[in-house]
N, C-alpha and C. Protein backbone atom coordinates (compact mmCIF):
# COMPACT_ATOMS: atom_id res chain seq x y z
N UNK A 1 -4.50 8.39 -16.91
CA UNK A 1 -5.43 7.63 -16.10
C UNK A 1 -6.49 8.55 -15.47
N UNK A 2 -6.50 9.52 -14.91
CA UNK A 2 -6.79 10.57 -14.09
C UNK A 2 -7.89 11.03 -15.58
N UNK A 3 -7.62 11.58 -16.53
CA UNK A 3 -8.41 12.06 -17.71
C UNK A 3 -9.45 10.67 -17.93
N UNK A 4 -9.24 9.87 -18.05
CA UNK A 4 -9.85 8.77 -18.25
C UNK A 4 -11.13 8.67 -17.03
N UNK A 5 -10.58 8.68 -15.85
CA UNK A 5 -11.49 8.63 -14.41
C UNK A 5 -12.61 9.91 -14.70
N UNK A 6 -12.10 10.85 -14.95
CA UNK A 6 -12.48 12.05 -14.98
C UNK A 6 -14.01 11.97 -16.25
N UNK A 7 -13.50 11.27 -17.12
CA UNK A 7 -14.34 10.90 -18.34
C UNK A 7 -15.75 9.94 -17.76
N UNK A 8 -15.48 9.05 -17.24
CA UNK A 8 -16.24 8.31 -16.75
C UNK A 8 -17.04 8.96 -15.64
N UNK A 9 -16.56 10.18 -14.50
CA UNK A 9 -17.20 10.46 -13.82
C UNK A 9 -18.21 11.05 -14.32
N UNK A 10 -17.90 12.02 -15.03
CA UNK A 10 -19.34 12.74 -16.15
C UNK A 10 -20.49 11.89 -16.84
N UNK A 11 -19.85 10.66 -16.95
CA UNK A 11 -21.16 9.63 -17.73
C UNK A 11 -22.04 9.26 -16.82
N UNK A 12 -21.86 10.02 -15.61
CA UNK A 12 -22.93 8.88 -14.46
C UNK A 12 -23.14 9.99 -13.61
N UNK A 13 -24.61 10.26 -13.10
CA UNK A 13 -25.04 11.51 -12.60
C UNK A 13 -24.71 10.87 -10.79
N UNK A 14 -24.97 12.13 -10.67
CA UNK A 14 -24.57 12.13 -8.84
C UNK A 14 -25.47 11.07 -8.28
N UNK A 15 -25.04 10.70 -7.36
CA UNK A 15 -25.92 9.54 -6.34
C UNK A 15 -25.40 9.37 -4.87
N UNK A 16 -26.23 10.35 -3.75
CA UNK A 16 -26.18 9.91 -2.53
C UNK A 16 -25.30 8.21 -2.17
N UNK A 17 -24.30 8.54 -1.39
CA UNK A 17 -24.09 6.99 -0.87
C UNK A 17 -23.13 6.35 -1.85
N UNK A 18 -23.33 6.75 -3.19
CA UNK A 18 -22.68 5.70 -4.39
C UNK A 18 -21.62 6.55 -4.80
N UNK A 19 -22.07 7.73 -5.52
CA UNK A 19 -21.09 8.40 -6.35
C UNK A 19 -21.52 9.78 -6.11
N UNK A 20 -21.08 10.28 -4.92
CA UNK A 20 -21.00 11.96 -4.43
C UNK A 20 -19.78 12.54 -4.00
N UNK A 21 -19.83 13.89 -3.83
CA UNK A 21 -18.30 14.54 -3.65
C UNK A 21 -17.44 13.61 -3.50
N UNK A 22 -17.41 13.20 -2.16
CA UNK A 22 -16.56 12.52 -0.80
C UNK A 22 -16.40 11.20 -1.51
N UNK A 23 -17.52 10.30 -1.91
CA UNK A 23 -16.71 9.08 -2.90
C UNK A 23 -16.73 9.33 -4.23
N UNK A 24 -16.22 9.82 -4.94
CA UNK A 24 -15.75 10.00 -6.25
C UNK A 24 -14.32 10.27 -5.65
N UNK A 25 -14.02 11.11 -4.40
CA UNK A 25 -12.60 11.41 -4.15
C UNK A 25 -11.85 9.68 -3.53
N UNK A 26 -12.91 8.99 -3.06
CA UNK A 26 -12.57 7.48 -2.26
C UNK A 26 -12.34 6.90 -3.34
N UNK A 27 -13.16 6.47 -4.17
CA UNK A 27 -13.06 5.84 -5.66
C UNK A 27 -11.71 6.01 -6.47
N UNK A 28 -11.08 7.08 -6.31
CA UNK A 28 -10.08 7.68 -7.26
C UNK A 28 -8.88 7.25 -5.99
N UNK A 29 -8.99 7.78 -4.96
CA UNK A 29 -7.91 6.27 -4.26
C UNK A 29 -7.48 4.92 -4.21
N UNK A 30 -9.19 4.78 -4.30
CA UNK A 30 -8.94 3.31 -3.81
C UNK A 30 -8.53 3.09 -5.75
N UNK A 31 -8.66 3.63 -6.59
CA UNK A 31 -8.30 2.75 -8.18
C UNK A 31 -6.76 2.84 -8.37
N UNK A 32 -6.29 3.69 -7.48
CA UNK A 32 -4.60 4.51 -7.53
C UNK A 32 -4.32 3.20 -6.17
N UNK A 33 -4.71 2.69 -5.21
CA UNK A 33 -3.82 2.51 -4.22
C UNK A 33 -4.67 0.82 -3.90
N UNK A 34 -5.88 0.54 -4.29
CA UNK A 34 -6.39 -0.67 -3.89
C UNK A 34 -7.10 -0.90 -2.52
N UNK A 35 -6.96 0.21 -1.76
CA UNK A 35 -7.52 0.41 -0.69
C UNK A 35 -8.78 1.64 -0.52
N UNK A 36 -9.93 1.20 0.47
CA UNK A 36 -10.76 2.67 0.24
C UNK A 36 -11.18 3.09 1.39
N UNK A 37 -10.76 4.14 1.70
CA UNK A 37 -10.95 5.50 2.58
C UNK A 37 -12.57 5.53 3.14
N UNK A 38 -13.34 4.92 2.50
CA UNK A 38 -14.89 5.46 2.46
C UNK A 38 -15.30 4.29 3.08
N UNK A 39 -14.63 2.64 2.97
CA UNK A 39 -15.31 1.49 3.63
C UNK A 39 -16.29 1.69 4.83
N UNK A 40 -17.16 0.97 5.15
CA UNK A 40 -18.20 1.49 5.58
C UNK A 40 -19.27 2.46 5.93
N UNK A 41 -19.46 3.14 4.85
CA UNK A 41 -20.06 4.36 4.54
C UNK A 41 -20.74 4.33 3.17
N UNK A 42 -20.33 3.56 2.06
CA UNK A 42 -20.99 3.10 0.77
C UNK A 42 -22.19 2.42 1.16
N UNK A 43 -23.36 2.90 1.11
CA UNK A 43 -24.85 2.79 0.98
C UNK A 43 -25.02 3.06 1.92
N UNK A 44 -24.95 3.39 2.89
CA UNK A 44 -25.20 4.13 4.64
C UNK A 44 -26.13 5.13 4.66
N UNK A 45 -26.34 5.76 3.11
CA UNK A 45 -26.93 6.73 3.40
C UNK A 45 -27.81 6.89 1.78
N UNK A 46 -29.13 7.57 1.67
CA UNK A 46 -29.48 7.77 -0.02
C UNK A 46 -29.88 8.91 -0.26
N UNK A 47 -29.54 10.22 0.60
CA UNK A 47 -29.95 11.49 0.46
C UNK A 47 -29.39 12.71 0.91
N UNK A 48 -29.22 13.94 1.10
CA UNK A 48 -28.42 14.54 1.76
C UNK A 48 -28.75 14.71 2.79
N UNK A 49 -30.03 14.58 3.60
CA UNK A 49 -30.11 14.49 5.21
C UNK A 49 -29.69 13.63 6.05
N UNK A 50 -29.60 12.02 4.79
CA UNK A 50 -29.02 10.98 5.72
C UNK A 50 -27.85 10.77 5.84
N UNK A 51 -27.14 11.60 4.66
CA UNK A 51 -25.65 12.14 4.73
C UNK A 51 -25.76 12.39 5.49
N UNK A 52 -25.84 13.84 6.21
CA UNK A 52 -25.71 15.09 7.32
C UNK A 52 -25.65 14.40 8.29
N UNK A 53 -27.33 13.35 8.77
CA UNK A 53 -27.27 12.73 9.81
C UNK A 53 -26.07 11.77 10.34
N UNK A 54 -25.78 11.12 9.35
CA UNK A 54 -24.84 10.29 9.71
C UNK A 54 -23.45 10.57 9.80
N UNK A 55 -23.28 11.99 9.07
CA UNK A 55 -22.12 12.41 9.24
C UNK A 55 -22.04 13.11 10.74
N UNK A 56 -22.98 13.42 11.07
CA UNK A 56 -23.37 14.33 12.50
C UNK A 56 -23.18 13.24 13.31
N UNK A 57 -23.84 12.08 13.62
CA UNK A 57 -23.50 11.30 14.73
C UNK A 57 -21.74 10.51 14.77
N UNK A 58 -21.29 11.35 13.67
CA UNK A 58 -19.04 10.80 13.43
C UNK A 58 -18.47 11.65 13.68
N UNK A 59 -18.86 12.88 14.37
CA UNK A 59 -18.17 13.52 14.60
C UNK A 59 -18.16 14.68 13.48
N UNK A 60 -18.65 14.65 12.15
CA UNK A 60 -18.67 15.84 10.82
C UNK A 60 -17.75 15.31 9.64
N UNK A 61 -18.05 15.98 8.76
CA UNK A 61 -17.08 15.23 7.81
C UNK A 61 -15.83 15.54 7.62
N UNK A 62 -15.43 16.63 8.29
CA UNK A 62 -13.69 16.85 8.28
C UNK A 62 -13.28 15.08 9.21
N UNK A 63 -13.72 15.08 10.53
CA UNK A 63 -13.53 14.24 11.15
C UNK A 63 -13.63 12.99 10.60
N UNK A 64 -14.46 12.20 9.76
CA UNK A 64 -14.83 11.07 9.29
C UNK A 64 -14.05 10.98 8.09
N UNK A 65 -13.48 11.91 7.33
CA UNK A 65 -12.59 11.62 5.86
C UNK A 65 -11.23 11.56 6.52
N UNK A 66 -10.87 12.52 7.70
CA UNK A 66 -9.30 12.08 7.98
C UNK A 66 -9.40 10.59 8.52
N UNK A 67 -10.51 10.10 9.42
CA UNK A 67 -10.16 8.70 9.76
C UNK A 67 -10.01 7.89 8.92
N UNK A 68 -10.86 8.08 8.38
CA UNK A 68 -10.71 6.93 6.49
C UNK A 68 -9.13 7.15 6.00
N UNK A 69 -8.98 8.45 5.88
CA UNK A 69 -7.72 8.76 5.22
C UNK A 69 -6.45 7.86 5.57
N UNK A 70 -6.58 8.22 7.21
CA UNK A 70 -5.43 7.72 8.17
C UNK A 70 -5.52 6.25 8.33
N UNK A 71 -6.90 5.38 7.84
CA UNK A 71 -6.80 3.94 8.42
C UNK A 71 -6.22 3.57 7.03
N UNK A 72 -6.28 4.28 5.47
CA UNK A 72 -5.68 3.60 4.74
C UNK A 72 -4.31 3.79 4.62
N UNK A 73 -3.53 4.45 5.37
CA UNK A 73 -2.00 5.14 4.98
C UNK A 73 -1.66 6.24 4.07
N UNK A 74 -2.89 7.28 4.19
CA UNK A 74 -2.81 8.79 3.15
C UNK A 74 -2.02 9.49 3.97
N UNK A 75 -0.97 9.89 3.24
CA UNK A 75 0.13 10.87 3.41
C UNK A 75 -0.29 12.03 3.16
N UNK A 76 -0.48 13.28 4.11
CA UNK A 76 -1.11 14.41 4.01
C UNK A 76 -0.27 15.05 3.34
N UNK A 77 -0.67 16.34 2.55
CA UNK A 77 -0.11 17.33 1.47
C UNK A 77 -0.40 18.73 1.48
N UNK A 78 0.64 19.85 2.01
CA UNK A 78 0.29 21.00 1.87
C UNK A 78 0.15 21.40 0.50
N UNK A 79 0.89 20.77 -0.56
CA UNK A 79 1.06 21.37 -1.57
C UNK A 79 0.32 20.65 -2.32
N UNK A 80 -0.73 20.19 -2.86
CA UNK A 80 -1.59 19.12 -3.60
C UNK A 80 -1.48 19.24 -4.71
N UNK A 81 -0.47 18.44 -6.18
CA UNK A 81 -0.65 18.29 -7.44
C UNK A 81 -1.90 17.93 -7.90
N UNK A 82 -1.25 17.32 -9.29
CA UNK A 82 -2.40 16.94 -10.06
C UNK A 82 -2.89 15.20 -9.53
N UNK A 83 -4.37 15.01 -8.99
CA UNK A 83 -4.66 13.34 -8.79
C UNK A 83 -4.57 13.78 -7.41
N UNK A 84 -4.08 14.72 -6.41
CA UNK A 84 -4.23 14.11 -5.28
C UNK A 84 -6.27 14.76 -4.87
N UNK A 85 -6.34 14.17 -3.36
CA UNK A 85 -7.64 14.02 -3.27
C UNK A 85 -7.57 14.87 -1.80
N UNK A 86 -8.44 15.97 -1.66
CA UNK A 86 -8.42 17.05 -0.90
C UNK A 86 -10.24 17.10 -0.21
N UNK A 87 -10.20 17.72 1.08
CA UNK A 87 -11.61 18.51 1.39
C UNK A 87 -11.18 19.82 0.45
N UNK A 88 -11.83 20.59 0.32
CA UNK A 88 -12.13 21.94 -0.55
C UNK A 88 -13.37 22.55 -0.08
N UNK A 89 -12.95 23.81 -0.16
CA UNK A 89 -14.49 24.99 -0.03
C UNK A 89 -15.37 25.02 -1.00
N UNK A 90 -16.39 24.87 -0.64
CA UNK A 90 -17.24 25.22 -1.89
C UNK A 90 -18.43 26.06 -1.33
N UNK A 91 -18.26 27.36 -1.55
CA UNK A 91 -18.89 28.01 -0.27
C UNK A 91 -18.97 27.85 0.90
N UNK A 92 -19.87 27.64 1.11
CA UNK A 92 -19.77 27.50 2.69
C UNK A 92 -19.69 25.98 3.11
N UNK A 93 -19.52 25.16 2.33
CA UNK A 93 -19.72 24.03 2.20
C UNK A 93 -18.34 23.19 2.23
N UNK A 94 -17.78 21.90 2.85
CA UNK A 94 -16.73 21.51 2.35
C UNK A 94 -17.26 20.11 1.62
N UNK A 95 -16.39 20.08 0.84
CA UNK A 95 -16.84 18.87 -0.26
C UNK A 95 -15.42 18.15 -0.60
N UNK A 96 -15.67 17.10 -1.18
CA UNK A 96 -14.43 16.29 -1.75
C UNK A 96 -14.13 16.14 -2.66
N UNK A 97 -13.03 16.48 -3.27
CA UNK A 97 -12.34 17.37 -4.96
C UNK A 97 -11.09 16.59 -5.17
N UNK A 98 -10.95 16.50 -6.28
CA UNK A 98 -9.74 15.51 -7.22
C UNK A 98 -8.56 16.95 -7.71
N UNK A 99 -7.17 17.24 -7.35
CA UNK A 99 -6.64 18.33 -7.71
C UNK A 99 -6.55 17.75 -9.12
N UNK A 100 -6.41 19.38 -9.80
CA UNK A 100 -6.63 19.66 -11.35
C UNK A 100 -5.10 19.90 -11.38
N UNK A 101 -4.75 20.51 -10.37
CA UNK A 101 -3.66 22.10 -10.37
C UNK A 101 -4.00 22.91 -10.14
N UNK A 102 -2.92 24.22 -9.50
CA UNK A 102 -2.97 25.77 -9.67
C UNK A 102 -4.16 25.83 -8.79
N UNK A 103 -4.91 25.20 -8.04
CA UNK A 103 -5.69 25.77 -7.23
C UNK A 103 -7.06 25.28 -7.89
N UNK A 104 -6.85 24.25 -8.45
CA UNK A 104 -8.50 24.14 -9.78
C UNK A 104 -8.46 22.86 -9.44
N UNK A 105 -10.17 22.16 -8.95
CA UNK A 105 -10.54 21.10 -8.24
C UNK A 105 -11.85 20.51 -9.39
N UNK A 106 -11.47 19.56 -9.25
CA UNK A 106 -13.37 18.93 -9.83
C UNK A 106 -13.85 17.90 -8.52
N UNK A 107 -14.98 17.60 -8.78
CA UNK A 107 -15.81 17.46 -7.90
C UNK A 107 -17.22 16.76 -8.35
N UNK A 108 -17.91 16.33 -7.74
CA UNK A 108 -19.38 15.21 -8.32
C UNK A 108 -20.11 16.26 -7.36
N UNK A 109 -21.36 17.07 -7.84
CA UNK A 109 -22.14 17.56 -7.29
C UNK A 109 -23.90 16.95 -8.00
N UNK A 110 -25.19 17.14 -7.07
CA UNK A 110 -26.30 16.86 -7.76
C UNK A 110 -26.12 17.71 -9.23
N UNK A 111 -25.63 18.28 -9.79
CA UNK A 111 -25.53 19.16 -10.96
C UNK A 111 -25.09 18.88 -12.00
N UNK A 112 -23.93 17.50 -11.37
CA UNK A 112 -22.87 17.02 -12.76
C UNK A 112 -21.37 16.80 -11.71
N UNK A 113 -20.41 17.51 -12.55
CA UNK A 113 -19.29 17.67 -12.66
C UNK A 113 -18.98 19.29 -12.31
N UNK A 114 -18.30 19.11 -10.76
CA UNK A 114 -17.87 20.56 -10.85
C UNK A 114 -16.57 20.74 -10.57
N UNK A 115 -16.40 22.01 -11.85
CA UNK A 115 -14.98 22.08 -11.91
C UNK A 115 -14.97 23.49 -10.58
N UNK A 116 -14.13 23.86 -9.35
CA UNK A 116 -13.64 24.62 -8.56
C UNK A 116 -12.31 25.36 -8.58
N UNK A 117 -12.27 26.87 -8.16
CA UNK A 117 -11.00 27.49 -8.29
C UNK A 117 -11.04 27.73 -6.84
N UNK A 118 -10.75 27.00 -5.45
CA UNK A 118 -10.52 27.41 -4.42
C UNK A 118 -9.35 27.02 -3.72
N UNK A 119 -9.17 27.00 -2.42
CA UNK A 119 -7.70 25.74 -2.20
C UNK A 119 -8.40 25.46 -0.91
N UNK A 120 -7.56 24.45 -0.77
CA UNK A 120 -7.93 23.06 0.08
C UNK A 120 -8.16 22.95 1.32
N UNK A 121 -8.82 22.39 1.97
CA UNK A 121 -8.79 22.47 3.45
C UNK A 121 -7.78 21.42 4.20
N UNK A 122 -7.75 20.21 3.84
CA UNK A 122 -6.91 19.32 4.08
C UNK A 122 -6.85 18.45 2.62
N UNK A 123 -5.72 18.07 2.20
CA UNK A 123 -5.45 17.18 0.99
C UNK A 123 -4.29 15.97 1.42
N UNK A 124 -4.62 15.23 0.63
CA UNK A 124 -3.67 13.65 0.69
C UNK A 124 -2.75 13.93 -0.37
N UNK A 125 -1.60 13.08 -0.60
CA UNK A 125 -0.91 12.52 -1.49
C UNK A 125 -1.29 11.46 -2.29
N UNK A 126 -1.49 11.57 -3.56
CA UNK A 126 -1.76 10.07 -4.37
C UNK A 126 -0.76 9.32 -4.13
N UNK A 127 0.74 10.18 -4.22
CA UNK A 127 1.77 9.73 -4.55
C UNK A 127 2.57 9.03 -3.44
């Protein structure tokens, strides 16, 4: 299922609001669990300043993905397999990544599809 998601994410380029880091990681919940982490935040925003902005007046986005996390019933994970859905470093940057394994993340960036070798800042359980 996860290879399949993964397939489809590559056919469709990045999009502020629709399909970026943080929801590609909501998307891949809510298709595993029926519930989504991101509800009210899909079209809120169509750029990365109105990201920033709006993530800035929630407190930041560590703050705004655990609330989502916690209003749907995500079980936090030190140890994150394959499918679960994590913040991650990406330089200096935290972003929202689908675990691969072994420490290897993908991710929806303006660029495509990025595959990451970092570990996690906070991660959920799919399971």
């Amino acid at each position: 299922m996860l290879a399949g998601y993964l397939r489809e994410l590559a056919q469709h380029p990045h999009v502020w609001g629709e399909r970026d880091c943080i929801l590609i990681a909501a998307d891949w919940w809510r298709v595993n669990h029926g519930t989504d982490p991101a509800e009210g935040w899909r079209g809120t925003y169509s750029d990365e300043a109105s990201c920033r902005a709006r993530l800035a007046e929630h407190g930041g986005l560590l703050r705004v993905v655990r609330s989502g996390m916690r209003r749907v019933g995500a079980r936090r994970t030190f140890e994150p397999r394959l499918g679960d859905v994590a913040l991650v470093r990406a330089g200096h940057l935290l972003v929202g990544a689908i675990a691969l394994g072994d420490g290897r993340w993908i991710g929806k960036s303006p660029d495509g599809v990025s595959r990451l070798r970092t570990h996690h800042v906070i991660a959920w359980s799919l399971g």
